[in-house]
C-alpha atoms as a PDB file:
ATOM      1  CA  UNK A   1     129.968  95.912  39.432  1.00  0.00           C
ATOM      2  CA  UNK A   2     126.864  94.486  38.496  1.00  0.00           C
ATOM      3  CA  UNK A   3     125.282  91.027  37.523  1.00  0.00           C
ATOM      4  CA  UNK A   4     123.926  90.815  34.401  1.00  0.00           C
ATOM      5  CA  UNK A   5     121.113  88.566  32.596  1.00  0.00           C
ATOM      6  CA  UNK A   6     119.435  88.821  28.934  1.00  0.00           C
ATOM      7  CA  UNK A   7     117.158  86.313  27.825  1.00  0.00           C
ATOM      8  CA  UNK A   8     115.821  85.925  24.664  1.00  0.00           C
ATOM      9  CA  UNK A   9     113.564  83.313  22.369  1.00  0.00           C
ATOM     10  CA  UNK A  10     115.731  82.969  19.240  1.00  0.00           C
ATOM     11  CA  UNK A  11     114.888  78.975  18.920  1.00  0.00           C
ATOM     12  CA  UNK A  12     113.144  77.576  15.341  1.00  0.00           C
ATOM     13  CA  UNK A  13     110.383  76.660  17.766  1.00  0.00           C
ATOM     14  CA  UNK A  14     108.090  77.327  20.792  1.00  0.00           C
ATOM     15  CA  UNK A  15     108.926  74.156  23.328  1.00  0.00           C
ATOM     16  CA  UNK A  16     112.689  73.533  23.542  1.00  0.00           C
ATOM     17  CA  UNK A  17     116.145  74.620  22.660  1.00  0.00           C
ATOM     18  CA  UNK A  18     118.140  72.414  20.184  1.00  0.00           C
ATOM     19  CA  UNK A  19     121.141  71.401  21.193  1.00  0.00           C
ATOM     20  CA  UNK A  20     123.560  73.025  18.142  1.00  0.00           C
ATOM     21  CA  UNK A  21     122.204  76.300  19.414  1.00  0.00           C
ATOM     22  CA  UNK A  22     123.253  75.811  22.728  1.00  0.00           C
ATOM     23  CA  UNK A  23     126.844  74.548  21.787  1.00  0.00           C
ATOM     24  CA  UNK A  24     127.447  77.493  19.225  1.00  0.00           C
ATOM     25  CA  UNK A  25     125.842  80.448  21.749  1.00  0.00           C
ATOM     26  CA  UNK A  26     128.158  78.594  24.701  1.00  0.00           C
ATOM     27  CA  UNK A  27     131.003  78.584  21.902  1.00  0.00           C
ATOM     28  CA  UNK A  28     130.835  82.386  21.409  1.00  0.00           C
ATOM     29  CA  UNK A  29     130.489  83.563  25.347  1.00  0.00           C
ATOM     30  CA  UNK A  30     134.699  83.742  24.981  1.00  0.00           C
ATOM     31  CA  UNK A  31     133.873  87.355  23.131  1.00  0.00           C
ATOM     32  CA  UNK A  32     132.450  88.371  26.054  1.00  0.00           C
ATOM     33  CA  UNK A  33     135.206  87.578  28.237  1.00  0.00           C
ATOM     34  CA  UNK A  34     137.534  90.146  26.328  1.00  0.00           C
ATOM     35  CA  UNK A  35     134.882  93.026  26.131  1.00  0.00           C
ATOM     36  CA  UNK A  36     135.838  92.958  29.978  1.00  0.00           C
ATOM     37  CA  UNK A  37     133.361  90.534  31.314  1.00  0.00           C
ATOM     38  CA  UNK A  38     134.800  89.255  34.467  1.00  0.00           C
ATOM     39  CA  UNK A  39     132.459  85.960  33.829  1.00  0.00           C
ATOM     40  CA  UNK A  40     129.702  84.870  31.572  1.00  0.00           C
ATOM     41  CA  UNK A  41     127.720  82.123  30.916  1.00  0.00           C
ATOM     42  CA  UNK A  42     124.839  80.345  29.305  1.00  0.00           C
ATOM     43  CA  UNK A  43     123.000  80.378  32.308  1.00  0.00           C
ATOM     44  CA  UNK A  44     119.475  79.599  32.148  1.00  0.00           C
ATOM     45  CA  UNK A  45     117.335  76.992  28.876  1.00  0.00           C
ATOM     46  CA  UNK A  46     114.092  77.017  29.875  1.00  0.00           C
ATOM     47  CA  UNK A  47     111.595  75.802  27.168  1.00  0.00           C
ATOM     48  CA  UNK A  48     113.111  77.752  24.041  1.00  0.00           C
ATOM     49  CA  UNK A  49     114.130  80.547  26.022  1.00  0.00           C
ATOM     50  CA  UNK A  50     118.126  80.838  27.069  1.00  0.00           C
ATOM     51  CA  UNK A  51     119.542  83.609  29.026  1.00  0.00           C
ATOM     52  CA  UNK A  52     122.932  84.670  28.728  1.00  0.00           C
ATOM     53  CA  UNK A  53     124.156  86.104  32.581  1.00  0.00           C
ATOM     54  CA  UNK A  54     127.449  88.127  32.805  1.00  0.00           C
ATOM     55  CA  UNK A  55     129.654  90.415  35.941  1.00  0.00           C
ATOM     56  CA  UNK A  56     130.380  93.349  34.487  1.00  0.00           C
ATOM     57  CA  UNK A  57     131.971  96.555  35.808  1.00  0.00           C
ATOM     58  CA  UNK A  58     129.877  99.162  35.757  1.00  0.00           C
ATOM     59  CA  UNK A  59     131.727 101.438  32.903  1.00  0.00           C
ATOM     60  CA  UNK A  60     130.934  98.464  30.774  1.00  0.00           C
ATOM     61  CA  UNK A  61     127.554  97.625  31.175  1.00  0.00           C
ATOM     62  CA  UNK A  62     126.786  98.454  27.710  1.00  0.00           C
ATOM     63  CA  UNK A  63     129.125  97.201  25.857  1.00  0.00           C
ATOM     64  CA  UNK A  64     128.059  93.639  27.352  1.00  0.00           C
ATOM     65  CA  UNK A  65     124.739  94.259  26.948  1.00  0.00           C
ATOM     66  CA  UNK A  66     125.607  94.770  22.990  1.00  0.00           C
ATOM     67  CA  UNK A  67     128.091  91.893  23.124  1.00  0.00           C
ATOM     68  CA  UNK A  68     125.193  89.635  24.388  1.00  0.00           C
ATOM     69  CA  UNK A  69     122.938  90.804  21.747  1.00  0.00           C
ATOM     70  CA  UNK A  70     125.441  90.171  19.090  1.00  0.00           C
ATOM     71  CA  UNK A  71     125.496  86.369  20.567  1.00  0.00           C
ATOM     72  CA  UNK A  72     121.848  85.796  20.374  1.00  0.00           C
ATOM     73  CA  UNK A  73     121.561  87.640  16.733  1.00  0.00           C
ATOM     74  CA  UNK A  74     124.733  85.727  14.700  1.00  0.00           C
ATOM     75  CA  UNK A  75     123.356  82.161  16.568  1.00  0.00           C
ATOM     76  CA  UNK A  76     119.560  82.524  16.423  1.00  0.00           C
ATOM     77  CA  UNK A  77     117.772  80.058  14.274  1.00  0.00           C
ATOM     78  CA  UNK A  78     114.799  82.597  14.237  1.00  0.00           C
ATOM     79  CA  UNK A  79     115.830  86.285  14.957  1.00  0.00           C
ATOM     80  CA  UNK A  80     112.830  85.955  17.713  1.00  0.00           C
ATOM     81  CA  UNK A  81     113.046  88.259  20.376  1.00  0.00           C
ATOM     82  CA  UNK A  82     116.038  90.082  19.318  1.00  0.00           C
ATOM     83  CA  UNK A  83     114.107  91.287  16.268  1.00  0.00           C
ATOM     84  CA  UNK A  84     111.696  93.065  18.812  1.00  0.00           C
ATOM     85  CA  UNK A  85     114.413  95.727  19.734  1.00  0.00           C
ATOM     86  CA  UNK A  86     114.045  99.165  18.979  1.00  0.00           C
ATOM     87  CA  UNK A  87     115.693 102.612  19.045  1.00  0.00           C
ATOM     88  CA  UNK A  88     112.503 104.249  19.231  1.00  0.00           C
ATOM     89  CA  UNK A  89     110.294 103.531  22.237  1.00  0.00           C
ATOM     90  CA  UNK A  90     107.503 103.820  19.891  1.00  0.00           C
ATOM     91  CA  UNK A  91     108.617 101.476  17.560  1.00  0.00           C
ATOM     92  CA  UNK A  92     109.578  98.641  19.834  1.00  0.00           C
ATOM     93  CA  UNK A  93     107.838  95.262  19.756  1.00  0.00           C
ATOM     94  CA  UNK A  94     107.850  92.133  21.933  1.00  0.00           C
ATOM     95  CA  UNK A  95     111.882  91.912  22.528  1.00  0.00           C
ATOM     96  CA  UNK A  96     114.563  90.274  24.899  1.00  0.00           C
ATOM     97  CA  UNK A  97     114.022  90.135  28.816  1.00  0.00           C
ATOM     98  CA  UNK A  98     116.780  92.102  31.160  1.00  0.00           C
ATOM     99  CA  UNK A  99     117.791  92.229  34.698  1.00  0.00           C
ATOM    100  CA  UNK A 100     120.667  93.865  36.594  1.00  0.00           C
ATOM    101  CA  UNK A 101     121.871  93.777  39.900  1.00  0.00           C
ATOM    102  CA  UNK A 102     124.384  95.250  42.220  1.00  0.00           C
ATOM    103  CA  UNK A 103     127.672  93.895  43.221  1.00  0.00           C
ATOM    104  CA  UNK A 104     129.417  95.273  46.155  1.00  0.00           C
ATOM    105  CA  UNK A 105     132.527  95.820  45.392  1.00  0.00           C
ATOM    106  CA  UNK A 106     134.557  94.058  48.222  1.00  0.00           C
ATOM    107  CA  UNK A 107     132.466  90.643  47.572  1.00  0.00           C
ATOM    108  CA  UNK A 108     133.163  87.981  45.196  1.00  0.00           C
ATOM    109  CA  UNK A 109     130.267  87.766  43.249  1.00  0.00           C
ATOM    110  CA  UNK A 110     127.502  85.126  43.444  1.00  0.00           C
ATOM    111  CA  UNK A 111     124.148  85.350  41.398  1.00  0.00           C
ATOM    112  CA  UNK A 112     120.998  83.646  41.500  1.00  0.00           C
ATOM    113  CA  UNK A 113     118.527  83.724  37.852  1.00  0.00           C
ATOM    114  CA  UNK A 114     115.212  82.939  37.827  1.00  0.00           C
ATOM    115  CA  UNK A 115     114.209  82.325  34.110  1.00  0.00           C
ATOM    116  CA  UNK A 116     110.281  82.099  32.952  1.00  0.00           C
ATOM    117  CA  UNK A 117     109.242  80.674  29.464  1.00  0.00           C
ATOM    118  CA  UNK A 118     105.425  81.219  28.852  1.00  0.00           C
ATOM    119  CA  UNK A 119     103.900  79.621  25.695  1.00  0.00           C
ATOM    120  CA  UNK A 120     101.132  81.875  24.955  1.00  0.00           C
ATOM    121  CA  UNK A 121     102.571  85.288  26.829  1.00  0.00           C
ATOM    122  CA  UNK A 122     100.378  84.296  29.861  1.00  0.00           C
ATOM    123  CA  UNK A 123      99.921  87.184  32.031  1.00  0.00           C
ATOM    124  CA  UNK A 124     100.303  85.872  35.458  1.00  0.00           C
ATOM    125  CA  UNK A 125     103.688  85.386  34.834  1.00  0.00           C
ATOM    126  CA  UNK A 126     104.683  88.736  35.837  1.00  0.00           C
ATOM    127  CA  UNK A 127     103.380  88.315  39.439  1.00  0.00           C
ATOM    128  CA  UNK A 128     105.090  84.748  39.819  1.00  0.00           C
ATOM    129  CA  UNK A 129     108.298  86.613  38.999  1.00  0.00           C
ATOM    130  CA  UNK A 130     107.406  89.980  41.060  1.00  0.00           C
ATOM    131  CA  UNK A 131     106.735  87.182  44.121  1.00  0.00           C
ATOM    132  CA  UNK A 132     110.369  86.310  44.090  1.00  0.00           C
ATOM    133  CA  UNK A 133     111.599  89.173  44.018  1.00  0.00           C
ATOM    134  CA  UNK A 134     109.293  89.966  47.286  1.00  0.00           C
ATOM    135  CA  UNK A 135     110.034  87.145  49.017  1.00  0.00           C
ATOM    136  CA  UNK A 136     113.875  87.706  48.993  1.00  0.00           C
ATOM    137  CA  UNK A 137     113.982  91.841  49.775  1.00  0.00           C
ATOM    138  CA  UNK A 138     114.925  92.419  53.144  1.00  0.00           C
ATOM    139  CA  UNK A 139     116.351  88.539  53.155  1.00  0.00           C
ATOM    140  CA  UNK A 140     119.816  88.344  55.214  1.00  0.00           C
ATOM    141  CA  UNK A 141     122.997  88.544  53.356  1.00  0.00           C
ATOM    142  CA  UNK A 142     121.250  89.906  50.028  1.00  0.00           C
ATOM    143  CA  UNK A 143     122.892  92.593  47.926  1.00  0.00           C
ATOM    144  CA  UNK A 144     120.497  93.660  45.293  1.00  0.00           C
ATOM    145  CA  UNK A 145     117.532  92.138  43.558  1.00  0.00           C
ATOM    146  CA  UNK A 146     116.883  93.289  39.924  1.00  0.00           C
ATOM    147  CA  UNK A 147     113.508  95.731  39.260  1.00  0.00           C
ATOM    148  CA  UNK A 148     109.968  94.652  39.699  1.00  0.00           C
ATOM    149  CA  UNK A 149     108.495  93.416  36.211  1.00  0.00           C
ATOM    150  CA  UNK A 150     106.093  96.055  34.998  1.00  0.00           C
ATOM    151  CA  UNK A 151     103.893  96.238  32.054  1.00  0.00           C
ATOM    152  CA  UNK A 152     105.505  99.286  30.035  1.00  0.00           C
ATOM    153  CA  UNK A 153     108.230  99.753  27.587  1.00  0.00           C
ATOM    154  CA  UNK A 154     111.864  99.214  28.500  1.00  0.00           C
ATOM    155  CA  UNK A 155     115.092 100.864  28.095  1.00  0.00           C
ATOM    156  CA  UNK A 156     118.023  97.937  27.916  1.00  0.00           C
ATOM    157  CA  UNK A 157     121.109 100.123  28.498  1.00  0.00           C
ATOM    158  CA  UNK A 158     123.373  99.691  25.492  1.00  0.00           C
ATOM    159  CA  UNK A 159     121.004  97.978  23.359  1.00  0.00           C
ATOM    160  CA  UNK A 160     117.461  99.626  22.770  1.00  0.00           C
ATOM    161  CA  UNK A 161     114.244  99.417  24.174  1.00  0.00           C
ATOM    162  CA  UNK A 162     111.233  96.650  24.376  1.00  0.00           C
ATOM    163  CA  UNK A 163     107.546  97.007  24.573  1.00  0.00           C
ATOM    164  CA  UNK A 164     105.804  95.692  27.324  1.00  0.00           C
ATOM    165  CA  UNK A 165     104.581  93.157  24.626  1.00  0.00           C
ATOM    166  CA  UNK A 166     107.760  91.117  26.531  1.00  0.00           C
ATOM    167  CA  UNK A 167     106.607  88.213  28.064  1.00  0.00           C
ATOM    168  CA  UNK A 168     109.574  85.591  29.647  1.00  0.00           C
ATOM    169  CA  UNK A 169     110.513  87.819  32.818  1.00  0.00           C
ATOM    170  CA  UNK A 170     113.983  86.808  34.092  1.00  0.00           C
ATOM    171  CA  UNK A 171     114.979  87.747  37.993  1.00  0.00           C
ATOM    172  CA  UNK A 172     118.848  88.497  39.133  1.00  0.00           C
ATOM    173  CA  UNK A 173     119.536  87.918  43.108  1.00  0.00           C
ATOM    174  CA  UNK A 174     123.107  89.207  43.960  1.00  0.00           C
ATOM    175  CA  UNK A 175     124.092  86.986  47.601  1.00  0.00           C
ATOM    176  CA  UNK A 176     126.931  87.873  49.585  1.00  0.00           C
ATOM    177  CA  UNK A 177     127.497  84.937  51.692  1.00  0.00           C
ATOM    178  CA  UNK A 178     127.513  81.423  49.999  1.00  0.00           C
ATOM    179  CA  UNK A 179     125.938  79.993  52.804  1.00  0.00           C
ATOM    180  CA  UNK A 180     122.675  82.035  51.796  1.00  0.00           C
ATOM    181  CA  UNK A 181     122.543  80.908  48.477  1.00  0.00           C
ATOM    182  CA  UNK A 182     120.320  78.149  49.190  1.00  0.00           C
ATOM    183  CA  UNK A 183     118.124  79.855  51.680  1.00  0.00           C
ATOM    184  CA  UNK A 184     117.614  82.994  49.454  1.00  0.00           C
ATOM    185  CA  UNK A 185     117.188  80.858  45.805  1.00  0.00           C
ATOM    186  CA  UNK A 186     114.695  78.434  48.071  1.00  0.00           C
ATOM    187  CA  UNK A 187     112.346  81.111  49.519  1.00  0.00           C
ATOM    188  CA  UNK A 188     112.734  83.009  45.665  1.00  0.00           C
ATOM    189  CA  UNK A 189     111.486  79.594  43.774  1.00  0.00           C
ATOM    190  CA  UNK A 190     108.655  78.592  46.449  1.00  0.00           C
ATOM    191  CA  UNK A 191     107.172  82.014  46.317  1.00  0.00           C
ATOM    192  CA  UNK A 192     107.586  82.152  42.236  1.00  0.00           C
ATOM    193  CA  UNK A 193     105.746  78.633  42.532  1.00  0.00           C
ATOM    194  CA  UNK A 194     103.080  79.320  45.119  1.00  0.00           C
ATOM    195  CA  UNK A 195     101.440  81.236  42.301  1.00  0.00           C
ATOM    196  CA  UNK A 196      99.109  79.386  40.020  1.00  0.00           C
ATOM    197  CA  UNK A 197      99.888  77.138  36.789  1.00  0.00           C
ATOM    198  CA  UNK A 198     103.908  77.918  37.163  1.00  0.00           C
ATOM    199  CA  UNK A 199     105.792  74.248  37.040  1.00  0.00           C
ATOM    200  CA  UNK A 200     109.900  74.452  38.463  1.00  0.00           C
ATOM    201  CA  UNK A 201     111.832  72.240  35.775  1.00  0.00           C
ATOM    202  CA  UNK A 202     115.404  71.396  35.160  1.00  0.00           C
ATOM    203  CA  UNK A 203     117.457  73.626  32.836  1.00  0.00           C
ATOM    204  CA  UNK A 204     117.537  72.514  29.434  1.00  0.00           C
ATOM    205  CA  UNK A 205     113.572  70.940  29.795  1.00  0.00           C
ATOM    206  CA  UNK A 206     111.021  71.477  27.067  1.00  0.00           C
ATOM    207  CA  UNK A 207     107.782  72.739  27.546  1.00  0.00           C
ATOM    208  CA  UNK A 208     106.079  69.714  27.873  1.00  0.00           C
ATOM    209  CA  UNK A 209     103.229  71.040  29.996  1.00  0.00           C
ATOM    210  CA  UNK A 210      99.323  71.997  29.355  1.00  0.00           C
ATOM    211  CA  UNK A 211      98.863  75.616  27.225  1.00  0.00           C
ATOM    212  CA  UNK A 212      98.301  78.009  29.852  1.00  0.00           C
ATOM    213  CA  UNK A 213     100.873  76.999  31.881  1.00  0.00           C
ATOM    214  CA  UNK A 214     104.519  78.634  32.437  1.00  0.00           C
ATOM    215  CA  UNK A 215     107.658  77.232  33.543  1.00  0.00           C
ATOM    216  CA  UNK A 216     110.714  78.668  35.701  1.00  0.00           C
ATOM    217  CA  UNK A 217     114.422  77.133  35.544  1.00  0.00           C
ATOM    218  CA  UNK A 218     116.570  78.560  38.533  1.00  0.00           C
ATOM    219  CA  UNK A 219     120.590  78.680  38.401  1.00  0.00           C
ATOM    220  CA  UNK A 220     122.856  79.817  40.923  1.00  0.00           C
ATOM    221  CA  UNK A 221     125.982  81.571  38.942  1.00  0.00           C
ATOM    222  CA  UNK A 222     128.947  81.004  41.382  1.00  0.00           C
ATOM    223  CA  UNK A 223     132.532  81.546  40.498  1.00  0.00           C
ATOM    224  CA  UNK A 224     132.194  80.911  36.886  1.00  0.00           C
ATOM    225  CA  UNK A 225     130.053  77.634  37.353  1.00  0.00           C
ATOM    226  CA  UNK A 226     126.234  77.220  36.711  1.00  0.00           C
ATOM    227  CA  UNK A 227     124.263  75.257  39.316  1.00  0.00           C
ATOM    228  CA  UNK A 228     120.871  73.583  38.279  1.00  0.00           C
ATOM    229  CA  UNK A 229     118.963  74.872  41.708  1.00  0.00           C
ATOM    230  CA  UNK A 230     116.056  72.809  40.662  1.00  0.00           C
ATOM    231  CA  UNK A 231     117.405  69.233  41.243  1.00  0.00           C
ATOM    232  CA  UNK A 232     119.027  69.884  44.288  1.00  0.00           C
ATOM    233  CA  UNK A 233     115.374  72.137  45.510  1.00  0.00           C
ATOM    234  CA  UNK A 234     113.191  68.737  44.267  1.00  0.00           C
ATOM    235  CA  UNK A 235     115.488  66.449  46.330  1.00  0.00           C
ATOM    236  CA  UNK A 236     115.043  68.839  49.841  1.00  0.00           C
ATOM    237  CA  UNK A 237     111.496  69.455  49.474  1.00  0.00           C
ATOM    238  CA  UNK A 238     110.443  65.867  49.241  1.00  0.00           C
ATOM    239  CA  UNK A 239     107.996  64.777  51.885  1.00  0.00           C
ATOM    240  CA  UNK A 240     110.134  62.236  54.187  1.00  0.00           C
ATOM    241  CA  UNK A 241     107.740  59.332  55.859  1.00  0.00           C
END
């Protein structure tokens, strides 16, 4: 089994997500649910980026993958990112993000997504998400962490491929142990943060921040239900006097 997370820039604009195309994507998740997902969700809004997460078993990892796409394509106000996939590697342009990890089998699954939404495709994006990723390998009670971003051309299984034009990285954390949720999300969002002109905001915030900036929503995907990590990672890192 694996957890599952596409993201994609399908707004009618480059700071925010309107609310009608959050209701209808959340609307249509149900046809997810009887392709076989065992749970999906709307997961991550970050600027006018969304990212639609999903456990899957692993014989139908593509047939999500499409079903997501299909989401994103009959709700998009502007076919965005999802107009950047290809079946030609050659021929692919700046398209959806993707991430995968692993599920073991005898573990109810938890998730934690790390979403990025850069304005201008600012390059040091890549290396706030690659931090995270760092910062939780080897961690205590972690399954899997999705792939390192690189800068090449991408094969989505079950939907096509992207270039490396693709610039709104998205990071999967599989946790076996609820009790590590919070230590494993926290040490995943200070490291993405520790890198410069990267701002943590709550999911569904605009990008109301200075061109050249990039900002990173965080969700922990836990029996069905979304948690906003950012509120709860603002209150506990708060300076007490």
């Amino acid at each position: 089994m694996k957890a599952i997370a596409i993201g994609a820039d399908v707004s009618n604009n480059d700071v925010s997500t309107s609310k009608s195309l959050i209701e209808n994507i959340e609307k249509d998740l149900y046809k997810l649910i009887d392709l076989g997902a065992r749970n999906a969700a709307l997961t991550n809004i970050t600027g006018d980026d969304v990212v639609i997460s999903a456990f899957v078993e692993d014989s139908l990892l593509e047939t999500i993958n499409q079903g997501i796409i299909n989401i994103l394509r009959d709700n998009a106000e502007d076919i965005g990112d999802v107009g950047g996939i290809s079946d030609n590697p050659k021929t692919a342009g700046e398209g959806v993000s993707y991430a995968e990890a692993v599920i073991q089998q005898d573990r109810y699954p938890d998730a934690v997504i790390l979403a990025f939404d850069t304005y201008g495709g600012e390059p040091f994006v890549g290396d706030a998400a690659n931090s995270a990723i760092d910062a939780a390998t080897g961690m205590k009670n972690l399954t899997d962490i999705s792939n390192k971003i690189k800068d090449e051309t991408k094969k989505i299984p079950g939907v096509g491929y992207v270039s490396n034009e693709t610039d709104d990285p998205i990071v999967v954390a599989t946790i076996e142990e609820i009790e590590s949720v919070g230590i494993i999300s926290s040490a995943m969002i200070g490291a993405a943060l520790g890198n410069k002109n990267i701002y943590l905001v709550e999911r569904g915030t605009p990008a109301n921040i200075i061109p050249g900036s990039a900002i990173l929503s965080a969700t922990a995907f836990m029996n069905g239900n979304i948690i906003d990590l950012a509120i709860p990672f603002h209150q506990r890192t708060k300076i007490l006097r």
